[in-house]
C-alpha atoms as a PDB file:
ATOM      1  CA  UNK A   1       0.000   0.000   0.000  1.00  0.00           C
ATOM      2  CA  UNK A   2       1.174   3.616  -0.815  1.00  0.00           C
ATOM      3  CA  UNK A   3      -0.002   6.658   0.311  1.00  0.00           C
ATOM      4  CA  UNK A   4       0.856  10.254   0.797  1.00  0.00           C
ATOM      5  CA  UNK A   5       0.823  12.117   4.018  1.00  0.00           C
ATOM      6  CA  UNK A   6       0.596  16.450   4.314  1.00  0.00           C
ATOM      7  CA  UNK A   7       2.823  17.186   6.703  1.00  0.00           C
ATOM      8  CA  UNK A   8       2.316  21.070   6.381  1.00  0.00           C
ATOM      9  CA  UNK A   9       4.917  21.612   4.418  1.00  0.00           C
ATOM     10  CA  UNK A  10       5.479  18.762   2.081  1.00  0.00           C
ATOM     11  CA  UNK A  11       4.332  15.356   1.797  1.00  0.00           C
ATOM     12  CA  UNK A  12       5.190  11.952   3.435  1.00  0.00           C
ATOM     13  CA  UNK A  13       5.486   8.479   0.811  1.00  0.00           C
ATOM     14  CA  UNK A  14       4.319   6.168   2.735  1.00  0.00           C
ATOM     15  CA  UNK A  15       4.823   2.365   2.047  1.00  0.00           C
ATOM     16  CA  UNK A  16       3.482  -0.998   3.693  1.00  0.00           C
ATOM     17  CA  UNK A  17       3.915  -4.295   2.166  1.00  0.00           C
ATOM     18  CA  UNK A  18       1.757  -6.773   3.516  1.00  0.00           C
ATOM     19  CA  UNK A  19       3.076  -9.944   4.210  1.00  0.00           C
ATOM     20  CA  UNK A  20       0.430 -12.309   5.370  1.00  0.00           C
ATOM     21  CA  UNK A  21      -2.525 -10.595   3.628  1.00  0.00           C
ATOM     22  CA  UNK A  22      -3.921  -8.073   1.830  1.00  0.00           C
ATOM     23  CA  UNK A  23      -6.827  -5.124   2.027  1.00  0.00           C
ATOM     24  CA  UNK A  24     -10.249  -4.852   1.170  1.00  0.00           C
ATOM     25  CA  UNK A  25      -9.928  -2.134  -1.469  1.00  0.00           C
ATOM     26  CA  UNK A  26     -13.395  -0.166  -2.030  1.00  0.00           C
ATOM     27  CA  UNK A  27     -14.597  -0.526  -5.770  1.00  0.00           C
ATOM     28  CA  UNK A  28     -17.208   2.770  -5.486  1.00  0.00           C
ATOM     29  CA  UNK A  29     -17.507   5.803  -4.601  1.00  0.00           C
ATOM     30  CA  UNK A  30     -20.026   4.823  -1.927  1.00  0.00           C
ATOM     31  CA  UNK A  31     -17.910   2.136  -0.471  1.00  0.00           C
ATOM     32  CA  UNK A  32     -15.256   4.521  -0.283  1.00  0.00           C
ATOM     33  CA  UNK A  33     -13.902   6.288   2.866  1.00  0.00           C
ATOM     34  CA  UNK A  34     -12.148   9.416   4.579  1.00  0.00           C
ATOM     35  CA  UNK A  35     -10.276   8.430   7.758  1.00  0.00           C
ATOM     36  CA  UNK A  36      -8.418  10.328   9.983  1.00  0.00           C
ATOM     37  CA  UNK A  37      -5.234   9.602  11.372  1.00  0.00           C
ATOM     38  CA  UNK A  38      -5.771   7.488  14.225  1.00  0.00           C
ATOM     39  CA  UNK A  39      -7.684   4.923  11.604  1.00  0.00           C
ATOM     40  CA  UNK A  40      -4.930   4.961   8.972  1.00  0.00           C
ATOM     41  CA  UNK A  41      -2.404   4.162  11.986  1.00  0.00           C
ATOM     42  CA  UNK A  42      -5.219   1.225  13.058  1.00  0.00           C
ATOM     43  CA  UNK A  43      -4.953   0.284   9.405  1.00  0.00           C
ATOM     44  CA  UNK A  44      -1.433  -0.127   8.574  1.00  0.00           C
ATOM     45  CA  UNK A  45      -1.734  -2.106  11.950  1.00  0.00           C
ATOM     46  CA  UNK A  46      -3.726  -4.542  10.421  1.00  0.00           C
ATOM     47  CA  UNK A  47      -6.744  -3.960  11.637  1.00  0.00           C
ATOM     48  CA  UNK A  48      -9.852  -2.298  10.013  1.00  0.00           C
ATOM     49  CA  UNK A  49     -10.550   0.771  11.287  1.00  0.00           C
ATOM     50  CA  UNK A  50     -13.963   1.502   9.841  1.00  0.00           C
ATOM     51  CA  UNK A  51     -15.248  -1.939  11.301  1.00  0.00           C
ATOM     52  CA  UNK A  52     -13.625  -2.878  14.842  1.00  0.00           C
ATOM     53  CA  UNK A  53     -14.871  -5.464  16.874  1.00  0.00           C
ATOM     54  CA  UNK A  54     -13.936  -7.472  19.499  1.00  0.00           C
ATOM     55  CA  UNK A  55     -13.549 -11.042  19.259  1.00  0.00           C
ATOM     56  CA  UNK A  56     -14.240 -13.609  21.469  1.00  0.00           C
ATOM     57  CA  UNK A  57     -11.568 -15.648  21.916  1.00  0.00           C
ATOM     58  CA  UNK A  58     -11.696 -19.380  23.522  1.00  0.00           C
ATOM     59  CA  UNK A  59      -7.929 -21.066  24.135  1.00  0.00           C
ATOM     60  CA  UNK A  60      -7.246 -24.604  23.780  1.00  0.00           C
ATOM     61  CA  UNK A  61      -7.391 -26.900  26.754  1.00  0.00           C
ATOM     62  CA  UNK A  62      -4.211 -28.134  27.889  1.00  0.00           C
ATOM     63  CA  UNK A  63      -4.470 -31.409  29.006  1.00  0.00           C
END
């Protein structure tokens, strides 16, 4: 993923390569999305920002 940052006086290339994955990319304009900067940081995370949940999670027994 690429993407350009304004940092007030000039712009930041950002890169990510995904390594286990990839991203839902939106095909419309209605699927599309402005997020701020807390989401893009949840994004490059991994995580989606526009649709966080939390998981229920149930370990193994160890026997």
């Amino acid at each position: 993923m690429k993407g350009l940052l304004w940092m007030g006086n000039g712009f930041l290339l950002l890169y990510k390569r995904f390594e286990d994955g990839s991203l839902t990319w939106p095909r419309t304009i209605q699927e599309a999305a402005d997020i701020t900067e807390e989401q893009f940081r949840l994004l490059m995370l991994g995580f989606n920002p526009l649709d966080l949940k939390i998981k229920e999670v149930h370990p193994a027994k160890v026997f």
